[in-house]
PDB file of N, CA and C in Angstrom:
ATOM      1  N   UNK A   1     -15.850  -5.642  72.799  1.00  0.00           N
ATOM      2  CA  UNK A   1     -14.686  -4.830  72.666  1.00  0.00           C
ATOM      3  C   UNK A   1     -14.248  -4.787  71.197  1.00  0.00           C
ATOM      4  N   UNK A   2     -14.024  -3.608  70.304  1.00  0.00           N
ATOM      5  CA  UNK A   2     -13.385  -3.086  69.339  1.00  0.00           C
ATOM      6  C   UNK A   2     -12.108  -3.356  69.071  1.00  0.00           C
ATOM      7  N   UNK A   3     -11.105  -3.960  68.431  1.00  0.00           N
ATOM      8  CA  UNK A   3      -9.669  -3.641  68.405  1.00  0.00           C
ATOM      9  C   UNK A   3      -9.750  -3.299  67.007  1.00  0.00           C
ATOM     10  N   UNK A   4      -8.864  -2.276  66.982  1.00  0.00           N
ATOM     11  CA  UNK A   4      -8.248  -1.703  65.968  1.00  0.00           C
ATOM     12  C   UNK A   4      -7.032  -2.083  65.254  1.00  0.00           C
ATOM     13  N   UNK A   5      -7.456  -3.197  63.941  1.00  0.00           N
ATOM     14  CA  UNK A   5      -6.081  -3.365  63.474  1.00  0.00           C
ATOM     15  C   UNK A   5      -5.543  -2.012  62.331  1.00  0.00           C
ATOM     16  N   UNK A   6      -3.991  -2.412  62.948  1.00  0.00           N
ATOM     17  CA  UNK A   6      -3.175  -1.091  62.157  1.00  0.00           C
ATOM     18  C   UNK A   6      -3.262   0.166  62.493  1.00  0.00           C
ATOM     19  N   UNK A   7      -3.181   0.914  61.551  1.00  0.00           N
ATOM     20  CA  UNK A   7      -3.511   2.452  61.842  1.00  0.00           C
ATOM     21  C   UNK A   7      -3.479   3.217  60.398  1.00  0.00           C
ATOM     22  N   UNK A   8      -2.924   4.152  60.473  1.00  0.00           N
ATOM     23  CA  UNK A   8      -2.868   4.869  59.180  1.00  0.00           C
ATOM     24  C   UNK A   8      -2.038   4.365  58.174  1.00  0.00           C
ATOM     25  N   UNK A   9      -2.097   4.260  56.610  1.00  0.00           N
ATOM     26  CA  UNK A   9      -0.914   3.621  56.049  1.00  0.00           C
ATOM     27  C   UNK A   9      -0.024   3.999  55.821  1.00  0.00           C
ATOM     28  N   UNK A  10       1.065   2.901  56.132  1.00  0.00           N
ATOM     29  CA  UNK A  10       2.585   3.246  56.015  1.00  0.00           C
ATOM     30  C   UNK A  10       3.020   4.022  54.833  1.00  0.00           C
ATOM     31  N   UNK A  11       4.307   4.766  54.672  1.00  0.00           N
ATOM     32  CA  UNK A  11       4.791   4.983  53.855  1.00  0.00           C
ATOM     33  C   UNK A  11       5.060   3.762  52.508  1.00  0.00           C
ATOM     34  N   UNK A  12       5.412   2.303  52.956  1.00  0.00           N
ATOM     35  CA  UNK A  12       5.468   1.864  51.741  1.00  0.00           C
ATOM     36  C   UNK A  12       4.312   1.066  51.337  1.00  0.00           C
ATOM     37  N   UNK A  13       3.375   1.665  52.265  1.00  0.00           N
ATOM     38  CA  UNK A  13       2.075   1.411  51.585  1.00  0.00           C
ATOM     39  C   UNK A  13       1.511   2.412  50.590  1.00  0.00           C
ATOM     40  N   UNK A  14       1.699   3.942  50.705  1.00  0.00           N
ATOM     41  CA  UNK A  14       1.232   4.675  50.226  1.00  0.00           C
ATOM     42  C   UNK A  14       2.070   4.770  48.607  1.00  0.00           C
ATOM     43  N   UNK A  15       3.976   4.617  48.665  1.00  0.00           N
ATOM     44  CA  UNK A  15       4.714   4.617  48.159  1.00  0.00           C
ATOM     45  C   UNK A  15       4.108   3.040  46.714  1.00  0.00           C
ATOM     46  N   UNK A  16       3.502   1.962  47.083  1.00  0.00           N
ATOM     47  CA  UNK A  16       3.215   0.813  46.402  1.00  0.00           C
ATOM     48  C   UNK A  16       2.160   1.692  45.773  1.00  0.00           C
ATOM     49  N   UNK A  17       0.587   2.304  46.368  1.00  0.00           N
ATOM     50  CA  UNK A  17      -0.376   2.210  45.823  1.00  0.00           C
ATOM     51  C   UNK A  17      -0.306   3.884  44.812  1.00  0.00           C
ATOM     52  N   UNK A  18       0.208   4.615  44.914  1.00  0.00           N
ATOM     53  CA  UNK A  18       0.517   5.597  44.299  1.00  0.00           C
ATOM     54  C   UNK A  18       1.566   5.896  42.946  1.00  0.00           C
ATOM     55  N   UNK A  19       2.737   5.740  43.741  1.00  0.00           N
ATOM     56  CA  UNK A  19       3.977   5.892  42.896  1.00  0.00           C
ATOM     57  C   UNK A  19       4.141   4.919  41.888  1.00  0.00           C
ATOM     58  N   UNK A  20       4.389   3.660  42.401  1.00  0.00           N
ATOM     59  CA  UNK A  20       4.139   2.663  41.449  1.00  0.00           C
ATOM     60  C   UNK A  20       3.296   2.949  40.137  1.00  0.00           C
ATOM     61  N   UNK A  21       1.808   2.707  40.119  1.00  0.00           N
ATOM     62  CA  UNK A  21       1.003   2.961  39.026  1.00  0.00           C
ATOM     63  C   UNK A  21       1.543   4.464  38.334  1.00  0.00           C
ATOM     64  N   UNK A  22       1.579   5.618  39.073  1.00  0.00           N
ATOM     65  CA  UNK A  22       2.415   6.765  38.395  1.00  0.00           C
ATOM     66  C   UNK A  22       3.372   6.587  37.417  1.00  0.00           C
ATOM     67  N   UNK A  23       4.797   5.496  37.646  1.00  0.00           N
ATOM     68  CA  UNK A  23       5.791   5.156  36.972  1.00  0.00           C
ATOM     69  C   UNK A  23       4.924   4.465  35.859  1.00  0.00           C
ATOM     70  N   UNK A  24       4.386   3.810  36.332  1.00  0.00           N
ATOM     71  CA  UNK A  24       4.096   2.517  34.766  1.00  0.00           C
ATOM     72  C   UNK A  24       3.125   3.099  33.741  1.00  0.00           C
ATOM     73  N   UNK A  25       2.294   4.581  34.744  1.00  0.00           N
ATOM     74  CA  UNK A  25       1.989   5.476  33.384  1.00  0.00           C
ATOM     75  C   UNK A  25       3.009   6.054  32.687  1.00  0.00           C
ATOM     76  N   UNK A  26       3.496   6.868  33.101  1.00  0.00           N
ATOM     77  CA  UNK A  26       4.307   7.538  32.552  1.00  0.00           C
ATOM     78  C   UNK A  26       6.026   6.928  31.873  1.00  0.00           C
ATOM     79  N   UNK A  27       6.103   5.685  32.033  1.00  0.00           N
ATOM     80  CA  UNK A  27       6.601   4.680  31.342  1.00  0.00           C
ATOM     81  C   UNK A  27       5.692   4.265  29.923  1.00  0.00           C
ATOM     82  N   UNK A  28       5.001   4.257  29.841  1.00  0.00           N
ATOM     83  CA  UNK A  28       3.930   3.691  28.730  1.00  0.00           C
ATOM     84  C   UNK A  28       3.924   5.380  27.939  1.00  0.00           C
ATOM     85  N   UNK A  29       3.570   6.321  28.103  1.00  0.00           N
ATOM     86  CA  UNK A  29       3.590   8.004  27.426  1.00  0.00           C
ATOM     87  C   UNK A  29       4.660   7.906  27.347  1.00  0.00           C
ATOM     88  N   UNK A  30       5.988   7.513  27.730  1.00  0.00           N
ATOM     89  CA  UNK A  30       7.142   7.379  27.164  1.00  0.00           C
ATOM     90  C   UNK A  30       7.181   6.523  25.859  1.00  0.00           C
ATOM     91  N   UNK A  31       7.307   5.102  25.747  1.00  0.00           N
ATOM     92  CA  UNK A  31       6.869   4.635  25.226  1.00  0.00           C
ATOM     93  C   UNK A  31       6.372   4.537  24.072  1.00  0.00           C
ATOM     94  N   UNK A  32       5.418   4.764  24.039  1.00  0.00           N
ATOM     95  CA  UNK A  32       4.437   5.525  22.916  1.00  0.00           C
ATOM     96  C   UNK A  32       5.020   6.944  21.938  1.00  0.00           C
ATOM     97  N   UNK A  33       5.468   7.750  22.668  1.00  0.00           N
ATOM     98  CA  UNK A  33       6.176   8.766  22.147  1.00  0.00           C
ATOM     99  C   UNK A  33       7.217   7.836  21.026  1.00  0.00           C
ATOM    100  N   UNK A  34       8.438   7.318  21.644  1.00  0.00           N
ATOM    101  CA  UNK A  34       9.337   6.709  20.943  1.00  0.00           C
ATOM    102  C   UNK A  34       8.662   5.779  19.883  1.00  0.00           C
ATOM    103  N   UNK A  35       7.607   5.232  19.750  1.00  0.00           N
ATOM    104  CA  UNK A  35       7.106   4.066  18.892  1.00  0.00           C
ATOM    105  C   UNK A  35       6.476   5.512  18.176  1.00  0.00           C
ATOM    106  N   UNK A  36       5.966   6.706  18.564  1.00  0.00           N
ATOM    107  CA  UNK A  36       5.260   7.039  17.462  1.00  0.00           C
ATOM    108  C   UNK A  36       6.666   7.873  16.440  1.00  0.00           C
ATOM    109  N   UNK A  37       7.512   8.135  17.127  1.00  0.00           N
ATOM    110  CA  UNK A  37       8.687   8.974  16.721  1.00  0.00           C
ATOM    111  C   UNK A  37       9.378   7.685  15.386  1.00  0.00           C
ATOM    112  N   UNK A  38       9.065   6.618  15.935  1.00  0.00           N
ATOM    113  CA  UNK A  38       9.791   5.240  14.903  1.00  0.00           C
ATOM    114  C   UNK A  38       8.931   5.633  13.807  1.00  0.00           C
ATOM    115  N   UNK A  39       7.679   5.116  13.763  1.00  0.00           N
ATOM    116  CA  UNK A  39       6.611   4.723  12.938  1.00  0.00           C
ATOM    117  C   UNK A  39       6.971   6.404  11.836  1.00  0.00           C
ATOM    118  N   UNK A  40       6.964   7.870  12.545  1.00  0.00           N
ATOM    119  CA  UNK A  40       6.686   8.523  11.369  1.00  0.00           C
ATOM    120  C   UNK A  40       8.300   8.967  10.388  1.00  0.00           C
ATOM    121  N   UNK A  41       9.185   8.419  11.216  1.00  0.00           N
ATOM    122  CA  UNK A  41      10.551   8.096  10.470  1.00  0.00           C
ATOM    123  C   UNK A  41      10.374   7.433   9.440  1.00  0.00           C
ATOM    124  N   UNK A  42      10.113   5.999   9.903  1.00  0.00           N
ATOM    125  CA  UNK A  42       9.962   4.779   8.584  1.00  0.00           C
ATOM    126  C   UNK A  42       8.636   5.280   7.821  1.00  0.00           C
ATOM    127  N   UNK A  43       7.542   5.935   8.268  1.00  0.00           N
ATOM    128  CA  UNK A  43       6.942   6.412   6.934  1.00  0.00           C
ATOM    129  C   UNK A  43       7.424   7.088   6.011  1.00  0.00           C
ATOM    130  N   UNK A  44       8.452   8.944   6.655  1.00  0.00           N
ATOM    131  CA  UNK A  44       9.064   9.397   5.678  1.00  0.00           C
ATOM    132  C   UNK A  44      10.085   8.526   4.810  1.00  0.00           C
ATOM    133  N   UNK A  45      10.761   7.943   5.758  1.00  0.00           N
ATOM    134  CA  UNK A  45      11.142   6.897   4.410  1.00  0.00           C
ATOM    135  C   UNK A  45      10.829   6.521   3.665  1.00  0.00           C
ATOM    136  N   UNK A  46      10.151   5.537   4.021  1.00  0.00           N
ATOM    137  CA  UNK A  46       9.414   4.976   2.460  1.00  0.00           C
ATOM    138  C   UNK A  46       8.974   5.798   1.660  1.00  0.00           C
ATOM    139  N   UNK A  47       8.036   7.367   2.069  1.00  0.00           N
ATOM    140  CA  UNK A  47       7.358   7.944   1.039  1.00  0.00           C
ATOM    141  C   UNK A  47       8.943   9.017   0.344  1.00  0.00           C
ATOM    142  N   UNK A  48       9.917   8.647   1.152  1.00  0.00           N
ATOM    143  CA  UNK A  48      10.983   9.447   0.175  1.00  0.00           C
ATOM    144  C   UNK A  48      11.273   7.949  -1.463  1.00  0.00           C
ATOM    145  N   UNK A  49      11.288   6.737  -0.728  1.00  0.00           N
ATOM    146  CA  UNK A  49      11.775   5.358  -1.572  1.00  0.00           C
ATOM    147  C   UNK A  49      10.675   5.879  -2.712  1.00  0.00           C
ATOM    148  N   UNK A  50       9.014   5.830  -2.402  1.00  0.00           N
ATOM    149  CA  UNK A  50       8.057   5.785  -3.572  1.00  0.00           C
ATOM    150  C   UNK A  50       8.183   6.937  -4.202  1.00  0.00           C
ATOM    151  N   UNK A  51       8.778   8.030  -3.807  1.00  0.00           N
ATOM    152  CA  UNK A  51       9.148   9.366  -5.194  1.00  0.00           C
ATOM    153  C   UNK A  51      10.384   9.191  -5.498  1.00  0.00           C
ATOM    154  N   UNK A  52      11.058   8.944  -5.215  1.00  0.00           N
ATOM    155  CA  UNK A  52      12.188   7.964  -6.324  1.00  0.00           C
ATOM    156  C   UNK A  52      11.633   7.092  -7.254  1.00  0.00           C
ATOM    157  N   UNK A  53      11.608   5.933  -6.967  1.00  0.00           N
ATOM    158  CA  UNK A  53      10.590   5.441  -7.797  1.00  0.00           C
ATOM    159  C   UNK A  53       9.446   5.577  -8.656  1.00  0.00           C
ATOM    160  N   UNK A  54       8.846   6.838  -8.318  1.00  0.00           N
ATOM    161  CA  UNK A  54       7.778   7.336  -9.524  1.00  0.00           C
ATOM    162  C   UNK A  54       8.831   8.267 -10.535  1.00  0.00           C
ATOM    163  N   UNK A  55       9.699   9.082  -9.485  1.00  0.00           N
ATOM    164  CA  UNK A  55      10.471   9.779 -10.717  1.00  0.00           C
ATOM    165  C   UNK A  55      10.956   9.038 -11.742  1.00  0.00           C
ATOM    166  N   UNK A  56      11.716   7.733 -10.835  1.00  0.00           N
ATOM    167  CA  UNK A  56      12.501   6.795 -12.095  1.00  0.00           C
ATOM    168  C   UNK A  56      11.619   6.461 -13.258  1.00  0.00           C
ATOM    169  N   UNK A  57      10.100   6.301 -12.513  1.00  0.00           N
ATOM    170  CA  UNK A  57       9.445   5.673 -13.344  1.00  0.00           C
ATOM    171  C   UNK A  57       8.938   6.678 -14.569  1.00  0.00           C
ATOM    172  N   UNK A  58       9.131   7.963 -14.276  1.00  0.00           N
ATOM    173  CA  UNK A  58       8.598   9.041 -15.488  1.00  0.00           C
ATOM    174  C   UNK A  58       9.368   9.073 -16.179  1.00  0.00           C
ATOM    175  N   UNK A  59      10.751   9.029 -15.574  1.00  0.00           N
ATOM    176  CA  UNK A  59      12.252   9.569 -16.467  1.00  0.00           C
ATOM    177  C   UNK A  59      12.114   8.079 -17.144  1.00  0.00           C
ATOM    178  N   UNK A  60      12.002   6.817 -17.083  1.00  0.00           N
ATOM    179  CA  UNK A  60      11.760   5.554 -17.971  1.00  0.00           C
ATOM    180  C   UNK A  60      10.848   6.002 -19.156  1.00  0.00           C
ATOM    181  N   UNK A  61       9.632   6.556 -18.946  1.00  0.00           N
ATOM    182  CA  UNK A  61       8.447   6.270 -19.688  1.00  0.00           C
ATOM    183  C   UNK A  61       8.877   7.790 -20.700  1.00  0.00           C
ATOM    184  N   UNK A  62       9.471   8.430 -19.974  1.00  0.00           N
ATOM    185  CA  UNK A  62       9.612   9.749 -21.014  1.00  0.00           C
ATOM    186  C   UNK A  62      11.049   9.283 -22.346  1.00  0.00           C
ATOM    187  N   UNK A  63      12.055   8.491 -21.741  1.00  0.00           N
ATOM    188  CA  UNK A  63      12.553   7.649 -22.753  1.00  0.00           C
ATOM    189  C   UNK A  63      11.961   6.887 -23.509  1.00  0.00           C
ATOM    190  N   UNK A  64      11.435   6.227 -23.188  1.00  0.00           N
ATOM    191  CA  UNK A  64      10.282   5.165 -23.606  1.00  0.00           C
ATOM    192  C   UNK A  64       9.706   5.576 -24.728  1.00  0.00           C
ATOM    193  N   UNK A  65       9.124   6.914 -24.492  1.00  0.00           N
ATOM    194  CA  UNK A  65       7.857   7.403 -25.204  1.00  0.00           C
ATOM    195  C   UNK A  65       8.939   8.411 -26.672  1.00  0.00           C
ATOM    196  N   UNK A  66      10.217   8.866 -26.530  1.00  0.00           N
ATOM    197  CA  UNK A  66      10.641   9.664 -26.927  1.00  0.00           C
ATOM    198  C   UNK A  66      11.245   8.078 -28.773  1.00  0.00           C
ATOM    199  N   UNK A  67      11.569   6.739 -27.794  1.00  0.00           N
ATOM    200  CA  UNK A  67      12.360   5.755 -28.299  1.00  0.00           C
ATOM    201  C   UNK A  67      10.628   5.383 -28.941  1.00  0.00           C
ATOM    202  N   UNK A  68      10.501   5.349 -28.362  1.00  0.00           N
ATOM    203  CA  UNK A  68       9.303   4.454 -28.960  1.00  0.00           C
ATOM    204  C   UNK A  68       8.381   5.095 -29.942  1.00  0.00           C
ATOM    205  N   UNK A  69       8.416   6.713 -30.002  1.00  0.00           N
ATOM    206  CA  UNK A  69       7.483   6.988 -31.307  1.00  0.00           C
ATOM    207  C   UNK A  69       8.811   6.830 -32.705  1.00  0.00           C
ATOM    208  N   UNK A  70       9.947   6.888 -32.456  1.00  0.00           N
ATOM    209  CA  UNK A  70      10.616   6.827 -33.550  1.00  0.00           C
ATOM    210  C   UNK A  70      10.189   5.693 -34.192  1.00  0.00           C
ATOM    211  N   UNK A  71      10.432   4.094 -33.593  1.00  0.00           N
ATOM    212  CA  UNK A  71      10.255   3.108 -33.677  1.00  0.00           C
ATOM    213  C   UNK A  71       8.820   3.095 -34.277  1.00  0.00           C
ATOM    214  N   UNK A  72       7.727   3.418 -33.974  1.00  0.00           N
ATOM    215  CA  UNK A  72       6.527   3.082 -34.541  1.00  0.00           C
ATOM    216  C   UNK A  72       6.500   3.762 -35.797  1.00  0.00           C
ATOM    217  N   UNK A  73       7.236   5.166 -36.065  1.00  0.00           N
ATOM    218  CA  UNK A  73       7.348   5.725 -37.552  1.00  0.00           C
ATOM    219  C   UNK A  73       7.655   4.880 -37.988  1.00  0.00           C
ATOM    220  N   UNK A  74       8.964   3.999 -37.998  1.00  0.00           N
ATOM    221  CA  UNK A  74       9.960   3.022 -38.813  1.00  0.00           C
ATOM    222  C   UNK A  74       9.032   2.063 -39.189  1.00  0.00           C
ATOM    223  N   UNK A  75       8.030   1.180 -38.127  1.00  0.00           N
ATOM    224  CA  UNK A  75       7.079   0.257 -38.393  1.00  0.00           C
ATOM    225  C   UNK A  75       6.267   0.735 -39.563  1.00  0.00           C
ATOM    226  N   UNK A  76       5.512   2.083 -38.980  1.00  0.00           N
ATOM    227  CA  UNK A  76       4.682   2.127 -40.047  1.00  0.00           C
ATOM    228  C   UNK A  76       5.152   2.502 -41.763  1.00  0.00           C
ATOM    229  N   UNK A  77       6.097   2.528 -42.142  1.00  0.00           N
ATOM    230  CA  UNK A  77       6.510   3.227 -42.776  1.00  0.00           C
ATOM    231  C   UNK A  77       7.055   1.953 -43.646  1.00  0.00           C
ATOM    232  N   UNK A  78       7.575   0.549 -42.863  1.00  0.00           N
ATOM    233  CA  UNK A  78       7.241  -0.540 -43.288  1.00  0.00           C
ATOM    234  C   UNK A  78       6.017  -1.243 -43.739  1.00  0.00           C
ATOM    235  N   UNK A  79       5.184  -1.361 -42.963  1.00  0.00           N
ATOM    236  CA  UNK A  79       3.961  -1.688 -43.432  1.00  0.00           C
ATOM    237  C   UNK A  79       3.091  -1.417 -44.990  1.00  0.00           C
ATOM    238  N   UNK A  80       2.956  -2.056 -45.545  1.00  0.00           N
ATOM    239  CA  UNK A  80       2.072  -1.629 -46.561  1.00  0.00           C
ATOM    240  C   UNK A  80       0.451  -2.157 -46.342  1.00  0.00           C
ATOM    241  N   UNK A  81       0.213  -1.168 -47.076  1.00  0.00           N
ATOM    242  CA  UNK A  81      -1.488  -0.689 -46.952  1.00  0.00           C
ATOM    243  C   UNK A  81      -2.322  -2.186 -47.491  1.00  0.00           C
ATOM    244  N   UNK A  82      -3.239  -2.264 -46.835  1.00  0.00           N
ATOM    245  CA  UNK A  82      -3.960  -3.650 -47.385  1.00  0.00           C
ATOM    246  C   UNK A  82      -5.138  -3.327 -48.331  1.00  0.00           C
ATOM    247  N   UNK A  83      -4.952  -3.850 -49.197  1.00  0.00           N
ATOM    248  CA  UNK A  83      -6.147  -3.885 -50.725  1.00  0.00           C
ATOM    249  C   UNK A  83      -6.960  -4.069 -49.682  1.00  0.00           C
ATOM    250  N   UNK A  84      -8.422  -3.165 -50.614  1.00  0.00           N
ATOM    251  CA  UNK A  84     -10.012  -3.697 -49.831  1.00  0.00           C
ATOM    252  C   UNK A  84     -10.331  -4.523 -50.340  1.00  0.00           C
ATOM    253  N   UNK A  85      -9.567  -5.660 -50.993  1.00  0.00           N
ATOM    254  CA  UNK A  85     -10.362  -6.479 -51.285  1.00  0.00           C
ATOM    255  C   UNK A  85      -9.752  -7.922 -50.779  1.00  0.00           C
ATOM    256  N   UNK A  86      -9.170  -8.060 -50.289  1.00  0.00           N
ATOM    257  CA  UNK A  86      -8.131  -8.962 -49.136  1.00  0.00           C
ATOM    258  C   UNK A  86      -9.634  -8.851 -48.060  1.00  0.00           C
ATOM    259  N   UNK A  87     -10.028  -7.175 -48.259  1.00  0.00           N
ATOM    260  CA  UNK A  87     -11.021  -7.005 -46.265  1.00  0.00           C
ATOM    261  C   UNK A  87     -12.247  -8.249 -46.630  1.00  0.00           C
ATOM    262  N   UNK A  88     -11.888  -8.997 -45.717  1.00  0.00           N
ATOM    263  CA  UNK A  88     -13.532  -9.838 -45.696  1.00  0.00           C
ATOM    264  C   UNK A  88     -13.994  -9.584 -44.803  1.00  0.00           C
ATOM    265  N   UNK A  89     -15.845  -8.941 -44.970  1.00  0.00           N
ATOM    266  CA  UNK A  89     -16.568  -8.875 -43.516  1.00  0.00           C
ATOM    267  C   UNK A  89     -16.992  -9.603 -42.744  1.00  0.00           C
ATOM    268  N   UNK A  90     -16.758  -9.635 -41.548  1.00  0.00           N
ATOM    269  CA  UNK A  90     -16.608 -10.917 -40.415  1.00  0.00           C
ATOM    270  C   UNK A  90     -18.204 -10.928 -39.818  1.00  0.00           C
ATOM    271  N   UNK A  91     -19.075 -12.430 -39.276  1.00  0.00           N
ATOM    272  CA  UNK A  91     -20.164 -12.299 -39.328  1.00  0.00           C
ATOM    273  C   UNK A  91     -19.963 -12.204 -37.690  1.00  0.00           C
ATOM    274  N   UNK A  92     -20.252 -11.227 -36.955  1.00  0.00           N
ATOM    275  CA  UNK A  92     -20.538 -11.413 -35.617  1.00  0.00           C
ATOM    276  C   UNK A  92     -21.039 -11.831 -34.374  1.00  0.00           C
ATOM    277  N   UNK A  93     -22.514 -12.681 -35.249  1.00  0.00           N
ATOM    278  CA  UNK A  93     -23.439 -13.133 -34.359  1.00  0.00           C
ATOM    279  C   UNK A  93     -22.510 -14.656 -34.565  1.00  0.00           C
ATOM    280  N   UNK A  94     -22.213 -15.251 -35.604  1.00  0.00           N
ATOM    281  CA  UNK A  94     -21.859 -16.653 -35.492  1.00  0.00           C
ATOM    282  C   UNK A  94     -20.510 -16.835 -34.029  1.00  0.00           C
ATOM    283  N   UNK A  95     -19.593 -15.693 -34.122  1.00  0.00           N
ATOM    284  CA  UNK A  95     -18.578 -16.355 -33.390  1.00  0.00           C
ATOM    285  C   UNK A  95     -19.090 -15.942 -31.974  1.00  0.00           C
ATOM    286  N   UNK A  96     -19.998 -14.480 -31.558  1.00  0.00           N
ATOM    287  CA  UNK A  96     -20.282 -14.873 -30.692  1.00  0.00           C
ATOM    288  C   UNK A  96     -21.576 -16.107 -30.059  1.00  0.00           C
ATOM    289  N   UNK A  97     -21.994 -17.065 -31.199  1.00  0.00           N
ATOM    290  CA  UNK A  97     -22.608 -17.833 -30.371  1.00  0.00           C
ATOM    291  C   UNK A  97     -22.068 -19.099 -29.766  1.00  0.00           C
ATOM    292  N   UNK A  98     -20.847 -18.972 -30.148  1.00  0.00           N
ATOM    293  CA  UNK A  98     -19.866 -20.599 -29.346  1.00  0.00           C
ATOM    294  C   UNK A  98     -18.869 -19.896 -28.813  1.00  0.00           C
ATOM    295  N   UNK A  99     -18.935 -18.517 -28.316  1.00  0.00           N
ATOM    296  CA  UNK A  99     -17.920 -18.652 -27.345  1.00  0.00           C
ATOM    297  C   UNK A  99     -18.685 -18.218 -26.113  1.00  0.00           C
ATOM    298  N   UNK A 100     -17.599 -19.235 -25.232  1.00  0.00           N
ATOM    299  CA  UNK A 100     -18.078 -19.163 -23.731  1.00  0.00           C
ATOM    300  C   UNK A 100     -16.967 -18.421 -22.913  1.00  0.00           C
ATOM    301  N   UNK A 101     -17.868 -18.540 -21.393  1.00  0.00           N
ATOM    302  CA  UNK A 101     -17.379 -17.522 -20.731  1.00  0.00           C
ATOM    303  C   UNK A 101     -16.376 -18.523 -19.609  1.00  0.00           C
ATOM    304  N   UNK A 102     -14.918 -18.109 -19.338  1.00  0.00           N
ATOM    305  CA  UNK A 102     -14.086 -18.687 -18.709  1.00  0.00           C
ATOM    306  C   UNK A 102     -14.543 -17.740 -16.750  1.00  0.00           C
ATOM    307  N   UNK A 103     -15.235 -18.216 -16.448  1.00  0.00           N
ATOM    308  CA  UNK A 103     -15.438 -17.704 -15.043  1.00  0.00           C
ATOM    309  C   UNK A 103     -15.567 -19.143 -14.104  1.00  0.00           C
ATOM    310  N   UNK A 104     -15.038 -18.846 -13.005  1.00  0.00           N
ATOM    311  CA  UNK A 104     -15.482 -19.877 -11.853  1.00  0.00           C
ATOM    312  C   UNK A 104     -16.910 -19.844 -11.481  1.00  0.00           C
ATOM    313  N   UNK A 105     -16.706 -21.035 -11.411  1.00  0.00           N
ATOM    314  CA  UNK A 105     -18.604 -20.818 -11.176  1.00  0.00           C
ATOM    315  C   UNK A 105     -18.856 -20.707  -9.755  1.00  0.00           C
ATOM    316  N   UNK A 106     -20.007 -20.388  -9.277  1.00  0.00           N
ATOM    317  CA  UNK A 106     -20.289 -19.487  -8.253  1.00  0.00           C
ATOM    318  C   UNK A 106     -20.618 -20.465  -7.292  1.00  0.00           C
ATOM    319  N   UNK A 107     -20.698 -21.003  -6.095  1.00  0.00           N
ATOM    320  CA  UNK A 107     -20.593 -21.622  -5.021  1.00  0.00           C
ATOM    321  C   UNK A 107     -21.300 -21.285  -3.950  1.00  0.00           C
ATOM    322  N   UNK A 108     -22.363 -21.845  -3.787  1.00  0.00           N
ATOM    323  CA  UNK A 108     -23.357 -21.106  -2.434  1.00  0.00           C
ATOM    324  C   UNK A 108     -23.447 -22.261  -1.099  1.00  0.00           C
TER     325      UNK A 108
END
């Protein structure tokens, strides 16, 4: 003899194996939306912070450059010219044969 347990599934059987997983997708595509909506906020931010900052940094260097050639006239203009005969010619092979090289040495 056969017995048949149950029968067709219940409503909060069908309601568990369906609906459920449905919500927790479409909870997560929620989700995601809002985290991607964060993420490209705080990028425009920042990339508004780094063109501020490059501007500041041109409007600096264009002072800079405007202050600073005056200043190098004034230098040079101090400076006097050096006799050629002060110039002594420097021997090249001697100093480079005692100097060494400051590197970490290599580790295998």
């Amino acid at each position: 003899m056969v017995v048949r347990a149950g029968g067709p599934p219940s409503t909060n059987a069908l309601i568990l194996a369906f609906v459920l997983p449905l919500s927790l997708f479409v909870g997560t595509l929620v989700t995601a939306a809002r985290v991607g909506d964060d993420l490209d906020e705080r990028f425009l931010r920042e990339m508004e912070i780094n063109k501020a900052i490059l501007e500041e940094n041109e409007a600096e260097s264009d002072e800079d450059s405007e202050f600073g050639e005056r200043e190098e006239e004034e230098e040079d203009d101090e400076q006097a010219p050096i006799p050629a005969e002060e110039n002594v010619p420097v021997v090249a092979g001697a100093a480079a044969a005692t100097r060494t090289r400051n590197r970490p040495r290599r580790q295998v």
